[in-house]
C-alpha atoms as a PDB file:
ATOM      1  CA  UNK A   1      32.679   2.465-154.204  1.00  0.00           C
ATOM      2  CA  UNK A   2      30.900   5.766-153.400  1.00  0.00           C
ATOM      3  CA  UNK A   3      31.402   9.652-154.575  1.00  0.00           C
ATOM      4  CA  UNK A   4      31.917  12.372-152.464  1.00  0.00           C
ATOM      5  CA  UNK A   5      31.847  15.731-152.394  1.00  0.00           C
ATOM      6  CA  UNK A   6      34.816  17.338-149.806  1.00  0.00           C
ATOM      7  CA  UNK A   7      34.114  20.773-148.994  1.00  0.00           C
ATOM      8  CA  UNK A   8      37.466  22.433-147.198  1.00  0.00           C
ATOM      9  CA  UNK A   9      36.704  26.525-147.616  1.00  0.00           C
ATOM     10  CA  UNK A  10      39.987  27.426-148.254  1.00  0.00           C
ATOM     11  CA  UNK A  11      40.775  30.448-150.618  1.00  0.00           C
ATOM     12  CA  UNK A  12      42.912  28.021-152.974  1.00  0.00           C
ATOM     13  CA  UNK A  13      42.030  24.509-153.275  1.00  0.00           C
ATOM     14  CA  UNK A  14      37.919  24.512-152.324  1.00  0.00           C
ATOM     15  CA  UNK A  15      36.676  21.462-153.032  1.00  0.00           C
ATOM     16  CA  UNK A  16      37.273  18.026-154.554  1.00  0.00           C
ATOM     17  CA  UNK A  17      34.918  15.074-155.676  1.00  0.00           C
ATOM     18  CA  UNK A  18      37.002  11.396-154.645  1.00  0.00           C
ATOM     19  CA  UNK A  19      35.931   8.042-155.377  1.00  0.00           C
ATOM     20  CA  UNK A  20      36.365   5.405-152.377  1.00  0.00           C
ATOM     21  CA  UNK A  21      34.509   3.163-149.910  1.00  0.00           C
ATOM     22  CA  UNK A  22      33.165   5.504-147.192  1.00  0.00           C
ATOM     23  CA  UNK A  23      32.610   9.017-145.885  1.00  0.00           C
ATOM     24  CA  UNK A  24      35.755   8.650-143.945  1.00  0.00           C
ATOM     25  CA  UNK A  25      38.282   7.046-146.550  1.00  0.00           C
ATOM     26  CA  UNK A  26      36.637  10.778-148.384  1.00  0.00           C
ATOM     27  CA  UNK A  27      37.793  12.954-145.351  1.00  0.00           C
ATOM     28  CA  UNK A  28      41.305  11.008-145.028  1.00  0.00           C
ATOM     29  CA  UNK A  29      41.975  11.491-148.874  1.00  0.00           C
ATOM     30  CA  UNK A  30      44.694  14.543-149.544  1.00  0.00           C
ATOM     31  CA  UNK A  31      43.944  16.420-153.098  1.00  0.00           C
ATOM     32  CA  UNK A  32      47.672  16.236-153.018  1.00  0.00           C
ATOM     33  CA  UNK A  33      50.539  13.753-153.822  1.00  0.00           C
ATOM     34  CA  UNK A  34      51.104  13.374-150.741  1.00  0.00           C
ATOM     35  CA  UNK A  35      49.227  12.056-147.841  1.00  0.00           C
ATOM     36  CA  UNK A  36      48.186  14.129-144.490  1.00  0.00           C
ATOM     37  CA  UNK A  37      50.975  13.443-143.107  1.00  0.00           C
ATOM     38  CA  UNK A  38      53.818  14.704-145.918  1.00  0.00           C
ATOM     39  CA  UNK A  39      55.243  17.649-146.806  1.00  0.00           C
ATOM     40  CA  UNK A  40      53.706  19.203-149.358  1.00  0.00           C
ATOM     41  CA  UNK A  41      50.029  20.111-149.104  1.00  0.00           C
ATOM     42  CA  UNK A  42      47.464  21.868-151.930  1.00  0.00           C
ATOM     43  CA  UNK A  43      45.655  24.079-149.199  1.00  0.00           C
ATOM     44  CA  UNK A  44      44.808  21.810-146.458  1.00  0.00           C
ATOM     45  CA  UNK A  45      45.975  21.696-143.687  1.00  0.00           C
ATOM     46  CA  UNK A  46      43.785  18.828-141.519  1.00  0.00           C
ATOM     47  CA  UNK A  47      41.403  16.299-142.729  1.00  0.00           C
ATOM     48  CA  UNK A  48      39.159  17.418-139.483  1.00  0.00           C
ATOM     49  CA  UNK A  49      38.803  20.786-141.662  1.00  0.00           C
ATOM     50  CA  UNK A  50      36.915  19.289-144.249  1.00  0.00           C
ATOM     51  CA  UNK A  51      32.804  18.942-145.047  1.00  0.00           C
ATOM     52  CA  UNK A  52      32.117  15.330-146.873  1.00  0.00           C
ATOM     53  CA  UNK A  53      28.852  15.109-148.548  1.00  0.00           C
ATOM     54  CA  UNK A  54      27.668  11.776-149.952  1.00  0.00           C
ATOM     55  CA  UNK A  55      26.863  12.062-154.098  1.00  0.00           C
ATOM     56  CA  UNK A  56      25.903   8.946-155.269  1.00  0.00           C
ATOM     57  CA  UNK A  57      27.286   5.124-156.090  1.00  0.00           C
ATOM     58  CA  UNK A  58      30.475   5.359-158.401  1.00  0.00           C
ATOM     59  CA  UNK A  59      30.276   3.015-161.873  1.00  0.00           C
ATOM     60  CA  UNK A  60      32.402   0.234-161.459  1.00  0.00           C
ATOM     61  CA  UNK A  61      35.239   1.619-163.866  1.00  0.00           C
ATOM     62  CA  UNK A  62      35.900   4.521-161.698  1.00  0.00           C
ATOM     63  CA  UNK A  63      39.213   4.051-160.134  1.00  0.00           C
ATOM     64  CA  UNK A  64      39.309   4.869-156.349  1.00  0.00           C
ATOM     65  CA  UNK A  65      41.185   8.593-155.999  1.00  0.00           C
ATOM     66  CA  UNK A  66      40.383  12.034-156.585  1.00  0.00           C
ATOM     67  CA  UNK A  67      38.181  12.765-159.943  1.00  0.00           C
ATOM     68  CA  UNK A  68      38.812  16.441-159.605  1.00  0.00           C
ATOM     69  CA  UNK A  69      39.485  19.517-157.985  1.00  0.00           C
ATOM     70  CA  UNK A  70      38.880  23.059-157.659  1.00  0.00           C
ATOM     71  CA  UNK A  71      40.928  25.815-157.214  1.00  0.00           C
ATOM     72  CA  UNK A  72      39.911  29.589-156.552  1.00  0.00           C
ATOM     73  CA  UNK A  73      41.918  31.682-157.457  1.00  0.00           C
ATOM     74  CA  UNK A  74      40.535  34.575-156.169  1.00  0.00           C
END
């Protein structure tokens, strides 16, 4: 498993750092409950509208999933 840093540029939720296999399982994972195709949605709108940049290998203990998020409030 890999970390990744997903860049979306959106005024509320900004960015997220996710846990998972590949750049594209990163893109393809909502910061939400739900997935990209549900109803409810933290700020983004389309996985397409989101930078991925590679971080580093995850330790073994880290469960796939987002780690965190960030919200602007501003």
């Amino acid at each position: 498993m890999n970390l990744y840093y997903v860049l979306s540029g959106y005024k509320t939720l900004d960015s997220m750092v996710v846990c998972c296999k590949n750049e594209n399982a990163a893109r393809m994972t909502h910061p939400s409950v739900k997935d990209w195709n549900g109803i409810a949605c933290d700020g983004w709108s389309d996985a397409s509208d989101v930078d991925v940049q590679y971080l580093g290998v995850a330790d073994p203990l880290i469960k796939a999933g987002v780690i965190c998020k960030s919200f602007n409030a501003g």
